[in-house]
Protein backbone atom coordinates (compact mmCIF):
# COMPACT_ATOMS: atom_id res chain seq x y z
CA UNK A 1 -1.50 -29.20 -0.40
CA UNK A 2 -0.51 -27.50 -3.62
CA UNK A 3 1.48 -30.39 -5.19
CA UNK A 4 -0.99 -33.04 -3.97
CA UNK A 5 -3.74 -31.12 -6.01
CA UNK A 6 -5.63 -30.12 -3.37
CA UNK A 7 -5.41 -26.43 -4.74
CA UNK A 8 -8.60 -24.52 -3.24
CA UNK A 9 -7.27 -25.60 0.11
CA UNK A 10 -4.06 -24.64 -0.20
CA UNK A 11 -5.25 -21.40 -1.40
CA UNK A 12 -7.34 -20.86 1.68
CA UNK A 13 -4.54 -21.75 4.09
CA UNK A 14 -2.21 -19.23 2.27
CA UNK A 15 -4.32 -16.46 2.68
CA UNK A 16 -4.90 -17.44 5.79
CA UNK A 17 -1.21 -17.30 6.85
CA UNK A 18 -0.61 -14.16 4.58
CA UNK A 19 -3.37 -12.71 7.66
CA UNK A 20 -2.07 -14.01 10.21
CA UNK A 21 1.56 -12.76 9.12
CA UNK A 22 0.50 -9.43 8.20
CA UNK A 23 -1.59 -8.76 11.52
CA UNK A 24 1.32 -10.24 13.61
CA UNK A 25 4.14 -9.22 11.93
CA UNK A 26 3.50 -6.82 10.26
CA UNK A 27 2.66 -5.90 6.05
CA UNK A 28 6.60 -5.34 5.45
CA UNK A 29 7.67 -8.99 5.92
CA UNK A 30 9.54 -11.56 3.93
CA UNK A 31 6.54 -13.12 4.62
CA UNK A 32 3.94 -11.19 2.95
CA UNK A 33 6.08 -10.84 0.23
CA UNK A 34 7.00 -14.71 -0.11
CA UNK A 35 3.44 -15.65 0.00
CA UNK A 36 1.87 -12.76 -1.73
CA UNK A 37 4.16 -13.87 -4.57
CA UNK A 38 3.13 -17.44 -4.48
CA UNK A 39 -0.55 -16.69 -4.17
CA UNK A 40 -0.55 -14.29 -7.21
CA UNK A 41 1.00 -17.53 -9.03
CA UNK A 42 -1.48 -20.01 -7.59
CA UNK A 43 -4.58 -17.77 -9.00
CA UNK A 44 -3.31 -16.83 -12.09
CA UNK A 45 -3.03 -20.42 -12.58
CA UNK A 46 -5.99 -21.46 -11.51
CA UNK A 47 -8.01 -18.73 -13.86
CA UNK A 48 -8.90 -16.98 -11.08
CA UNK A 49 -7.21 -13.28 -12.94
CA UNK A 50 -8.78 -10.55 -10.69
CA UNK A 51 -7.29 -12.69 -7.57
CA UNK A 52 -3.64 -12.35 -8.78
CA UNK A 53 -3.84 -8.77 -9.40
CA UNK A 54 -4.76 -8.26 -5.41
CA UNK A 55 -1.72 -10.60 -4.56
CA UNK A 56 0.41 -8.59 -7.13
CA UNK A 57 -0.07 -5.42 -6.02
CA UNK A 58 0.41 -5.76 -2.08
CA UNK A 59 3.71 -7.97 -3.59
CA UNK A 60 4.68 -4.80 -5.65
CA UNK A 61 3.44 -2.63 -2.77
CA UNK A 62 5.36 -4.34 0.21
CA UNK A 63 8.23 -4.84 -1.83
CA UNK A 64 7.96 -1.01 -2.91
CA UNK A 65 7.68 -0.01 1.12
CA UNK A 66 10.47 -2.01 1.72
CA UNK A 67 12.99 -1.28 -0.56
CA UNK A 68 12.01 1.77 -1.62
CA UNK A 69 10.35 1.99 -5.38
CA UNK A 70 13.66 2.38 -7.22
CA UNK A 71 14.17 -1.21 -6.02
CA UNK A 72 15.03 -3.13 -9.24
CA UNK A 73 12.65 -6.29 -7.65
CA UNK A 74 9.92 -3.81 -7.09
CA UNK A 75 10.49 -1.87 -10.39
CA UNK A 76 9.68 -5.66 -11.85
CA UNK A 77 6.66 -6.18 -9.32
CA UNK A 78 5.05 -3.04 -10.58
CA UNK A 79 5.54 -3.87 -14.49
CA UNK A 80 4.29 -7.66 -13.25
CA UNK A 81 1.08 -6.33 -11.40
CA UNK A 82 0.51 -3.90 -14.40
CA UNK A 83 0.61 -6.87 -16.91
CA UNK A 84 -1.71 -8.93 -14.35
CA UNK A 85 -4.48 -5.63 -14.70
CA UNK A 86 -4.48 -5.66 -18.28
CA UNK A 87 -4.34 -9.84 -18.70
CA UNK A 88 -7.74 -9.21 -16.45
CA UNK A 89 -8.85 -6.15 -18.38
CA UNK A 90 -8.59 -8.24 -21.62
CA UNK A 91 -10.64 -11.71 -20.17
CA UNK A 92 -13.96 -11.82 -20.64
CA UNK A 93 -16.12 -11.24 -17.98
């Protein structure tokens, strides 16, 4: 859906599997973290800023939980979801 340009739906079936995966499997998953990832991308793209930072932090948090916060991919998650709160912080509301 993504690549054809069909991006809201896309967007909705993500989250929709990112529930689905977290209330079957889970919120420590490859899963959540795959499509937290991708959603936080998708948003941020779209211009939709306060989105991303929701999908960046349970990335950084999972990824955190999972790894444990010394992790060097969730040391970068954290600085990534702090840049995404201050890229909102700075956008005019």
């Amino acid at each position: 859906e993504w690549r054809a340009g069909n991006r809201p739906q896309a967007v909705a079936a993500m989250e929709q599997a990112l529930a689905l995966a977290e209330q079957g499997d889970g919120p420590g998953t490859k899963w959540v973290l795959d499509a937290s990832s991708r959603l936080a991308s998708w948003e941020k793209e779209r211009g939709r800023l306060d989105r991303a930072v929701v999908h960046r932090e349970l990335y950084w948090r999972t990824r955190a939980a999972m790894h444990g916060p010394e992790d060097r991919e969730a040391v970068s998650a954290r600085w990534s979801y702090e840049n995404a709160r201050r890229d909102l912080a700075r956008t005019p509301a």
